[in-house]
Protein backbone atom coordinates (compact mmCIF):
# COMPACT_ATOMS: atom_id res chain seq x y z
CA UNK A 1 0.00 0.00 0.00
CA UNK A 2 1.14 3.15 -1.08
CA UNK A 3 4.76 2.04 -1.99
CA UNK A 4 4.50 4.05 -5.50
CA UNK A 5 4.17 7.06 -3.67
CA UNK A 6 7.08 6.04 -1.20
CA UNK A 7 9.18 5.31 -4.49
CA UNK A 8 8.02 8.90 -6.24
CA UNK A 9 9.31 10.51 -2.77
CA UNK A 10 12.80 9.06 -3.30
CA UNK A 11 13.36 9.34 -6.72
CA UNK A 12 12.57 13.01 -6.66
CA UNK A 13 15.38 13.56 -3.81
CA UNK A 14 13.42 13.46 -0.50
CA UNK A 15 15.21 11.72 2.14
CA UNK A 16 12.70 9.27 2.78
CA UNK A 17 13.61 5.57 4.27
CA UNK A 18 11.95 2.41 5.04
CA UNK A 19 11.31 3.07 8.14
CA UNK A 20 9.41 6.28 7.91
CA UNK A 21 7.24 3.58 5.40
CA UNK A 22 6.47 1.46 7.88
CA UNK A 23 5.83 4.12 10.58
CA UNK A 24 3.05 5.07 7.74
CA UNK A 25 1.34 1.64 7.83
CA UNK A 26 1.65 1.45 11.45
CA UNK A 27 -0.86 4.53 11.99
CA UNK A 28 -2.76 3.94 9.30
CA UNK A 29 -2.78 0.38 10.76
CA UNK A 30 -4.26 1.82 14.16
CA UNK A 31 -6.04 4.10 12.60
CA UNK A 32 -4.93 7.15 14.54
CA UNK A 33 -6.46 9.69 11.66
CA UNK A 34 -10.13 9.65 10.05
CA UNK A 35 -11.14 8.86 6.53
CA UNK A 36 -10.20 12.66 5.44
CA UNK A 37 -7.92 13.36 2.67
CA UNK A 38 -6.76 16.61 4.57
CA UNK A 39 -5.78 14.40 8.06
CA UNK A 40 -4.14 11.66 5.81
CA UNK A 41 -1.90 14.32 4.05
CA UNK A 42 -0.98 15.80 7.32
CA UNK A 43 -0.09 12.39 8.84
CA UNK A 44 2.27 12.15 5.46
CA UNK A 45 3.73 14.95 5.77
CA UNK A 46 4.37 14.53 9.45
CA UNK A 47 6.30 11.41 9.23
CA UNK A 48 7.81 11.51 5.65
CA UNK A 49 9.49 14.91 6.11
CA UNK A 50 12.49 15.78 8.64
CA UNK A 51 13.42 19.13 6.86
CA UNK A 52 11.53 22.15 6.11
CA UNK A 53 13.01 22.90 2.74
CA UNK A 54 11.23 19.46 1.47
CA UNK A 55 8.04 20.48 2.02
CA UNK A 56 7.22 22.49 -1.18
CA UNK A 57 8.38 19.58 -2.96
CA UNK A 58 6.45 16.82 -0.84
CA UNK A 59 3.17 19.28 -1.41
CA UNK A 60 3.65 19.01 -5.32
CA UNK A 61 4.46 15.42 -5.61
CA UNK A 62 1.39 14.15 -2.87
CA UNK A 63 -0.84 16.32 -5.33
CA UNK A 64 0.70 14.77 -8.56
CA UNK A 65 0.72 11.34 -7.48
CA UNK A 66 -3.17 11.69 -5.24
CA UNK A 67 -4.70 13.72 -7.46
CA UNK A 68 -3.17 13.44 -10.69
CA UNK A 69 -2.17 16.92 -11.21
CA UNK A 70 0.85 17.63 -13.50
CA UNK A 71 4.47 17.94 -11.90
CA UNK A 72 6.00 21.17 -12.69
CA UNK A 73 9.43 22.27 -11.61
CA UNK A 74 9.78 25.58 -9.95
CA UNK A 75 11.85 26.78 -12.74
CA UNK A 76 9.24 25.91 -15.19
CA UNK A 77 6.47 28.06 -13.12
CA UNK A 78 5.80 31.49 -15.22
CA UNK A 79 7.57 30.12 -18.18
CA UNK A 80 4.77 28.76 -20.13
CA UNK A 81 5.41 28.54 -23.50
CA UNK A 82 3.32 30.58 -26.20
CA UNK A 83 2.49 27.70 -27.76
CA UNK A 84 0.38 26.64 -24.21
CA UNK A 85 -1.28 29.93 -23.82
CA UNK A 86 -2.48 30.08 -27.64
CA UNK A 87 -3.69 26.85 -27.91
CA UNK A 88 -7.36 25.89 -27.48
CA UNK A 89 -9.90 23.13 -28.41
CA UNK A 90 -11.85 23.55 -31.52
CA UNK A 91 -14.80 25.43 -30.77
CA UNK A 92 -16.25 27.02 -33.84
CA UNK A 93 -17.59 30.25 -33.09
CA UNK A 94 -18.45 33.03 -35.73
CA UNK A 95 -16.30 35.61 -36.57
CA UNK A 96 -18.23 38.57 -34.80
CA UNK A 97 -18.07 35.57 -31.66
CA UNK A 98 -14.00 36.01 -31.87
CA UNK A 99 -13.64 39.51 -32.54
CA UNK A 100 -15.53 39.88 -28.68
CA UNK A 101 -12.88 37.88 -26.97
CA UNK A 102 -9.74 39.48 -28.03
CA UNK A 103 -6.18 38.87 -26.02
CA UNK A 104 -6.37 40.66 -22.45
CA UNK A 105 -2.77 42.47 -22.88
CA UNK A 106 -0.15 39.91 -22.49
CA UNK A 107 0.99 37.55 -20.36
CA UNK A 108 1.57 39.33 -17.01
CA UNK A 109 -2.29 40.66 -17.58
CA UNK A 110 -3.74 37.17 -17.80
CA UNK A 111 -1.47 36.32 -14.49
CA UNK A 112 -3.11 39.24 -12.90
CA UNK A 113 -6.63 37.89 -13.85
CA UNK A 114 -5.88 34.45 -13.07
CA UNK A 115 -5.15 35.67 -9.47
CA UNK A 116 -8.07 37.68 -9.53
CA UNK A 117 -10.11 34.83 -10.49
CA UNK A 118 -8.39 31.85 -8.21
CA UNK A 119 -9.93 34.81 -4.67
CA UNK A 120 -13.33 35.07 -6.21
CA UNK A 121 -14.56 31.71 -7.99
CA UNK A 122 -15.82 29.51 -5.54
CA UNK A 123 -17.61 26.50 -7.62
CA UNK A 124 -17.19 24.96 -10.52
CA UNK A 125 -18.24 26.72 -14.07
CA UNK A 126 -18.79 25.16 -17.36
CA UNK A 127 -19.65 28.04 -20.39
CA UNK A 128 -19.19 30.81 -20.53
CA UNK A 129 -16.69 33.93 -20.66
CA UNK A 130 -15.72 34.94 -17.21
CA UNK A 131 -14.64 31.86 -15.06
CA UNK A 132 -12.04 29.43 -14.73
CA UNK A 133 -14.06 26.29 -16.02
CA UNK A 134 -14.77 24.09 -19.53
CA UNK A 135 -16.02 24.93 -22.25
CA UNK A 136 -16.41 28.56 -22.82
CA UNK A 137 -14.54 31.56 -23.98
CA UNK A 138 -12.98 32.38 -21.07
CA UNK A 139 -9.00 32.78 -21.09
CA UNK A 140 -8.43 30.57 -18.34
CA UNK A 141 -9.66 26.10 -18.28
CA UNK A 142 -10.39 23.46 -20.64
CA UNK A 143 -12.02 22.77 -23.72
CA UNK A 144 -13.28 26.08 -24.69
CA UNK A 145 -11.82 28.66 -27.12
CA UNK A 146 -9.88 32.01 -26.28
CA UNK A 147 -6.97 33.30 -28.59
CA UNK A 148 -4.68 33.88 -25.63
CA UNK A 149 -5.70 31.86 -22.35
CA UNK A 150 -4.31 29.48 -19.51
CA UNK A 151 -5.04 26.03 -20.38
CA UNK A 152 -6.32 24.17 -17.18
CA UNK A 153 -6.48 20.49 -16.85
CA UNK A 154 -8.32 20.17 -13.70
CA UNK A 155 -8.73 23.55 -10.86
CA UNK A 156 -9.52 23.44 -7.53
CA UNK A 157 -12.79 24.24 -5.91
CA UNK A 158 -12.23 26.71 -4.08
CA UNK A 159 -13.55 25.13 -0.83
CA UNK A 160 -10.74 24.47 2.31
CA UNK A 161 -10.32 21.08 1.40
CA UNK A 162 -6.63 19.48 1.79
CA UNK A 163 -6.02 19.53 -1.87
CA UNK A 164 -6.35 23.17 -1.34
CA UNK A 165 -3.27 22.90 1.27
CA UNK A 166 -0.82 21.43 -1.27
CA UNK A 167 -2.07 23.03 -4.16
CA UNK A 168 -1.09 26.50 -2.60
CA UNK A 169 2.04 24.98 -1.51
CA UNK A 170 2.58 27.35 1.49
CA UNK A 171 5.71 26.14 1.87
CA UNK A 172 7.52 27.30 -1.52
CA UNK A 173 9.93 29.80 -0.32
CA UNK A 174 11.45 26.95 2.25
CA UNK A 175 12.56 24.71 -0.64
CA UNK A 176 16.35 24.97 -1.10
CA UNK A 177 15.95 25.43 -5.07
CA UNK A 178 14.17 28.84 -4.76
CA UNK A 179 14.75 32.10 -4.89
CA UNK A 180 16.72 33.40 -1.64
CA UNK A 181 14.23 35.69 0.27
CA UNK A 182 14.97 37.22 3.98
CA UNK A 183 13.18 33.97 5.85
CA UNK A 184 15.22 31.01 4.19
CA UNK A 185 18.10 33.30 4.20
CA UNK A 186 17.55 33.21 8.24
CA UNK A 187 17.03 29.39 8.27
CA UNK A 188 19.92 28.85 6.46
CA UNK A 189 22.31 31.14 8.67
CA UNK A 190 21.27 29.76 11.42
CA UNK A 191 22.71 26.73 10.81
CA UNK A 192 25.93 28.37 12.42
CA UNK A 193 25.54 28.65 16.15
CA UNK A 194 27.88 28.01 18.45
CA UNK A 195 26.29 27.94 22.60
CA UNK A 196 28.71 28.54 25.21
CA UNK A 197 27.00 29.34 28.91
CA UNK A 198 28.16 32.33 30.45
CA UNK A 199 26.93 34.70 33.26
CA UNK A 200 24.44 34.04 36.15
CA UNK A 201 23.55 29.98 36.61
CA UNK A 202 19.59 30.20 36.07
CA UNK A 203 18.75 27.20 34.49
CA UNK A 204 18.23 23.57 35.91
CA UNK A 205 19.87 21.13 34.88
CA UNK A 206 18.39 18.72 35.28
CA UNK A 207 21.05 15.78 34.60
CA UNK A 208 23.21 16.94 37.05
CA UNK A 209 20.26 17.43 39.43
CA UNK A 210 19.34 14.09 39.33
CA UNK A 211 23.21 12.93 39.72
CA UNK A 212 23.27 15.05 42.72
CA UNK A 213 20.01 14.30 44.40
CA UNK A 214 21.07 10.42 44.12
CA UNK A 215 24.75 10.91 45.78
CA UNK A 216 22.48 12.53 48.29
CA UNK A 217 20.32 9.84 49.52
CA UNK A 218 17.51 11.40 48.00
CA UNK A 219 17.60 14.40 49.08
CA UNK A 220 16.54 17.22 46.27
CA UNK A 221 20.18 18.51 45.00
CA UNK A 222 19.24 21.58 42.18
CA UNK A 223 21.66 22.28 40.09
CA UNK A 224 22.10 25.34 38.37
CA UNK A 225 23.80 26.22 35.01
CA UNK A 226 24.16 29.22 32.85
CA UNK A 227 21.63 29.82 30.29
CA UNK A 228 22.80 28.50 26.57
CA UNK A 229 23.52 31.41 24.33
CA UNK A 230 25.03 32.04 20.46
CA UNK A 231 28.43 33.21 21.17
CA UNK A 232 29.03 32.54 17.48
CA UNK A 233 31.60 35.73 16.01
CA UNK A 234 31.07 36.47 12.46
CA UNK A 235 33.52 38.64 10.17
CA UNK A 236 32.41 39.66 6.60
CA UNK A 237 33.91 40.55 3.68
CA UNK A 238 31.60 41.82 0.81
CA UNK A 239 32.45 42.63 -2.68
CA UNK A 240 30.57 45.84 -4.09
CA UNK A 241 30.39 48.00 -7.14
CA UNK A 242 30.98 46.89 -10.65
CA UNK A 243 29.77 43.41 -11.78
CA UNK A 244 28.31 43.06 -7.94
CA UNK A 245 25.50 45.61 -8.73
CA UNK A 246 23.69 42.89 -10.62
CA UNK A 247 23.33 41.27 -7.03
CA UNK A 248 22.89 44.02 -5.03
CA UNK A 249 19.36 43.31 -3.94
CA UNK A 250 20.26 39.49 -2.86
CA UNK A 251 23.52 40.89 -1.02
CA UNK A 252 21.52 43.23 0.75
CA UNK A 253 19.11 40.84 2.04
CA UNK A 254 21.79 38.30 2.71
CA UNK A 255 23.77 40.84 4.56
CA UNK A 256 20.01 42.27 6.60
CA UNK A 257 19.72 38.73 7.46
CA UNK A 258 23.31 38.03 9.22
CA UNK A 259 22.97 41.24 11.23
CA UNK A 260 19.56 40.02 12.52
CA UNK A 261 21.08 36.34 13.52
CA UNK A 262 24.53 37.15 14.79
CA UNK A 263 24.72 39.00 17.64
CA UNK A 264 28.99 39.79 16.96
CA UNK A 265 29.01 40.43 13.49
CA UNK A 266 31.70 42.65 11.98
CA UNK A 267 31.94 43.41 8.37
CA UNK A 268 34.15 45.24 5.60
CA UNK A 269 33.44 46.03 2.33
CA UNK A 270 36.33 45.54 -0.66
CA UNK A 271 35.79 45.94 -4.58
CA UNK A 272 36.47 42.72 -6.66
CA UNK A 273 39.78 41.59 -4.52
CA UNK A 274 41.04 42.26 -0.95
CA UNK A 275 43.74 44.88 -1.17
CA UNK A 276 45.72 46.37 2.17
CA UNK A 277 42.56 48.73 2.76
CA UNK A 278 38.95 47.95 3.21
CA UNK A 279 36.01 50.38 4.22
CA UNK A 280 33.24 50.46 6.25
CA UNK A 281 31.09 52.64 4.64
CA UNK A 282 30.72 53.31 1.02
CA UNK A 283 29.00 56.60 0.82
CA UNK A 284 32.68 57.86 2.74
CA UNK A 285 34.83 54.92 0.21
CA UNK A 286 37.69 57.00 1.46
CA UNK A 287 37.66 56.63 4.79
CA UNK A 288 40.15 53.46 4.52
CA UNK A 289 40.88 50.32 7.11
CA UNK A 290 43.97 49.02 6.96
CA UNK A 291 43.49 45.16 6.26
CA UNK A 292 46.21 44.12 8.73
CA UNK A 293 44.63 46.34 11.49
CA UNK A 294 41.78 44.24 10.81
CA UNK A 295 43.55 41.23 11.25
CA UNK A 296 45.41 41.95 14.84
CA UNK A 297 42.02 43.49 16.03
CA UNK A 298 40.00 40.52 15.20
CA UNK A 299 41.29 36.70 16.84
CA UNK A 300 41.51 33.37 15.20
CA UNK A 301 37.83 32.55 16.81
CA UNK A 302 36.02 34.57 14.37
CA UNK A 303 34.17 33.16 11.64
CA UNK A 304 34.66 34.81 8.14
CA UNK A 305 32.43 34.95 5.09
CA UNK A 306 33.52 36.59 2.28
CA UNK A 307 30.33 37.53 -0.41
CA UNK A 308 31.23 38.24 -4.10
CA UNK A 309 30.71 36.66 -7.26
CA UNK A 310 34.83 36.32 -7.84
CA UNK A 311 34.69 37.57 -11.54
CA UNK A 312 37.37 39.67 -12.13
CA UNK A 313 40.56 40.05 -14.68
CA UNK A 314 43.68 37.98 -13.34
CA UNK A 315 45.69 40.80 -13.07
CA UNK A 316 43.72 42.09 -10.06
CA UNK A 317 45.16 38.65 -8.46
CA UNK A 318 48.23 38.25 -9.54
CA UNK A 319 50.43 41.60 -10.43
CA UNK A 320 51.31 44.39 -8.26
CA UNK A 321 49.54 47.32 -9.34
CA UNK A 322 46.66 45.11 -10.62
CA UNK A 323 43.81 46.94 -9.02
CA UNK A 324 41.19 48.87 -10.96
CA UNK A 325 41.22 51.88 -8.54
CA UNK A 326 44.97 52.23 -7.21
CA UNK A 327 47.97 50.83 -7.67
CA UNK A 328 48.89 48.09 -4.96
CA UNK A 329 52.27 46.91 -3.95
CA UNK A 330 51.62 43.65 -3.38
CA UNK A 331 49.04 41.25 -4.90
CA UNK A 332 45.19 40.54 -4.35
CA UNK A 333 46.50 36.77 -3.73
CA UNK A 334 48.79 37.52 -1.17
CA UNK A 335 46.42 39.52 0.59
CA UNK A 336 44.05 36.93 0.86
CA UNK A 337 46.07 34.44 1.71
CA UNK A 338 46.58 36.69 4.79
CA UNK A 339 43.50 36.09 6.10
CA UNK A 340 42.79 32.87 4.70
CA UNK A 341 45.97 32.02 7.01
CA UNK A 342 44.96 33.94 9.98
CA UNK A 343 41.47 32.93 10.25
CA UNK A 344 40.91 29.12 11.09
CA UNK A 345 37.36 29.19 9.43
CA UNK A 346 36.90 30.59 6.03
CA UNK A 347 33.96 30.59 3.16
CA UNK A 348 33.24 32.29 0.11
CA UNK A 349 30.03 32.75 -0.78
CA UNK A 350 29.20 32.97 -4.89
CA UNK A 351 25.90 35.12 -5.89
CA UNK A 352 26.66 33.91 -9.80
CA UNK A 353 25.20 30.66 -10.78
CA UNK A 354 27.75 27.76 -10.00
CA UNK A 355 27.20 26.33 -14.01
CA UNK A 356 29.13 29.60 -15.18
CA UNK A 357 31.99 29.68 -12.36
CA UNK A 358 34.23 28.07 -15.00
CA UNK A 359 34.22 30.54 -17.15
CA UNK A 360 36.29 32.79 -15.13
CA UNK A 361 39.68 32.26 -14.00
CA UNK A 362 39.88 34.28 -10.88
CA UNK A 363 37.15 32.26 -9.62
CA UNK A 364 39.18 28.52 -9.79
CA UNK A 365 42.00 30.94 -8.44
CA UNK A 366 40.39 31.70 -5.70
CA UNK A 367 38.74 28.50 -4.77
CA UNK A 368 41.66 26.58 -4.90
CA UNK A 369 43.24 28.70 -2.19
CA UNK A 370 40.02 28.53 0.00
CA UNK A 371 40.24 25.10 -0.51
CA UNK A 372 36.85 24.39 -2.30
CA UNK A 373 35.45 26.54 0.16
CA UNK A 374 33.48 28.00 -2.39
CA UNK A 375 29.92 27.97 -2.26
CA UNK A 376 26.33 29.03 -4.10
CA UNK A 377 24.38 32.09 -2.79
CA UNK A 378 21.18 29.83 -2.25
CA UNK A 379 19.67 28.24 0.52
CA UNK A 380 21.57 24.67 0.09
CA UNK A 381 24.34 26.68 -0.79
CA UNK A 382 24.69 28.65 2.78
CA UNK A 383 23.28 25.82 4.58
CA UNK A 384 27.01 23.87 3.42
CA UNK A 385 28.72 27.29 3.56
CA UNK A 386 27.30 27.14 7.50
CA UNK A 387 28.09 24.01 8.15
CA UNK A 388 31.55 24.05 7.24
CA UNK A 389 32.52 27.24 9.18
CA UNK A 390 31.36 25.08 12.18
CA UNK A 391 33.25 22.25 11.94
């Protein structure tokens, strides 16, 4: 029972294992839900899924494999072909009939509508020009005629059933192959913490409590500890101006969302390689830093990210006077190796897609010396980048 769907789960990536299988029979066995769709998903998704991020993707494939609804990748959402939108069913209609329904202004108006539409319909339509349904001339359903329309196999009532629930999937911007926004950027940050307990003892612990309440012949013992907090020390190095302006909206959200989870976070900005000056401020560019005054001031304990998409000629590496804006004694290399050597834990974060990091030479420069420590701007992407500072 159910094993397709088990087998659709793992073939599309989700970490799913026998065992959560079996757990599935088990309930279903005791029969610890009703004969709703909606409590059956939930019990699902409550035992199938151990990570947030999967949960867009477990809401698309329960729907495609319970209610037969096609699979479309994220990537593919919004990207409907013309050929899609233009086609309809043979419905032979006069000329004057045609002329009525003309195209609604493009494909970002018929979005619009189709939004409009999904709030207000709240049954099913067949006919006519206005609805989501079959048959008619509206732009959006099945087996009706409009020159430019969305082609619907099957749409939802409009009633809070389940199907509605993973149809919406609520939990889109938690996948790892989205779009980075300010909430999955958080998740994935988060990933570094490092508790230490410090200050007044005003938590039980209960462990030792117990230990101590035994040695004691029974006796109540309380022990007291420090309350657990993220001591966690982030320095950050971020690339900006010049081919970084194409990211500047992700960088800024990235960079909104490490001030909100890191309580000691530093950071620096440099432009396309790390010179012997970095700057705090860009409006005031020439109010300088001197990179080894940021070295002595900040200890080994610190964990550093540097942000930029590593594009850059190799002779802002490699050759003294290299640099774009000044000339520099001594090479972008060698200053990064400075604090690639002084730092025990070091990442680079890439906002360009990995598939075109080989077409630039600075970037296999540079990720040789962190390492391989070089890693995507998106959610999977930080989540490793995390990870591997706290090792």
């Amino acid at each position: 029972m159910f094993l397709d769907f088990f087998y659709l789960l793992r073939s599309e990536g989700i970490p799913v294992s026998l065992h959560e299988y079996l757990n599935l029979l088990e309930a279903l066995k005791q029969e610890i839900i009703g004969m709703k769709i909606d409590d059956f998903y939930y019990l699902c998704r409550s035992i199938m899924i151990k990570s947030e991020t999967n949960l867009d993707r477990f809401d698309q494939l329960f729907a495609h494999y319970f209610k037969g609804v096609e699979y479309i990748p994220d990537e593919m959402v919004f990207k409907i072909p013309d050929e899609w939108i233009r086609r309809s069913l043979e419905n032979m209609l006069s000329e004057q009939e045609r002329a009525m329904i003309e195209a609604m202004g493009g494909l970002e108006a018929l979005r619009k509508r189709f939004e409009e539409l999904l709030k207000e319909q709240k049954e099913r339509h067949e006919g006519g020009n206005k609805w989501i349904g079959t048959g008619g001339t509206s732009p959006f359903g099945a087996y009706g005629y409009n020159p430019e329309g969305y082609r619907i196999g099957q749409t939802g009532s409009g009633h809070r059933k389940a199907v509605k629930v993973w149809d919406q999937r609520d939990f889109a911007n938690l996948d790892d192959k989205v779009e980075l926004n300010t909430r999955n950027l958080k998740m994935a940050l988060r990933r570094l913490r490092v508790f230490t307990r410090e200050g007044i003892a005003d938590e039980l612990d209960i462990d030792d409590t117990i230990q101590r309440t035994c040695e004691n012949a029974g006796m109540l013992d309380i022990s007291l500890v420090p309350t657990k907090k993220n001591r966690v020390k982030v320095l950050m190095f971020m690339d900006v101006g010049g081919s970084m302006d194409d990211h500047v909206d992700i960088c800024s959200r990235l960079f909104s969302s490490a001030r909100y989870e890191f309580k000691y976070l530093k950071f620096y900005y440099f432009h396309n390689c790390i010179y012997e000056t970095v700057w705090k401020d860009s409006s005031r560019r020439n109010e300088r830093v001197k990179t080894l005054e940021v070295l002595n001031k900040y200890n080994k304990d610190y964990k550093v990210i540097f942000v930029g998409d590593a594009a850059m000629s190799p002779y802002e590496m490699l050759s003294p006077s290299g640099s774009v804006e000044h000339y520099n004694d001594e090479t972008g290399a060698v200053w990064l190796k400075r604090v690639i050597d002084h730092f025990r834990d070091v990442v680079w974060i890439n906002p360009n897609p990995e598939e075109g990091w080989e077409y630039y030479e600075t970037t296999h420069l540079i990720r040789n010396m962190m390492d391989q420590k070089m890693f995507a701007m998106t959610v999977d992407g930080i989540t490793k980048a995390m990870r591997c500072l706290k090792k």
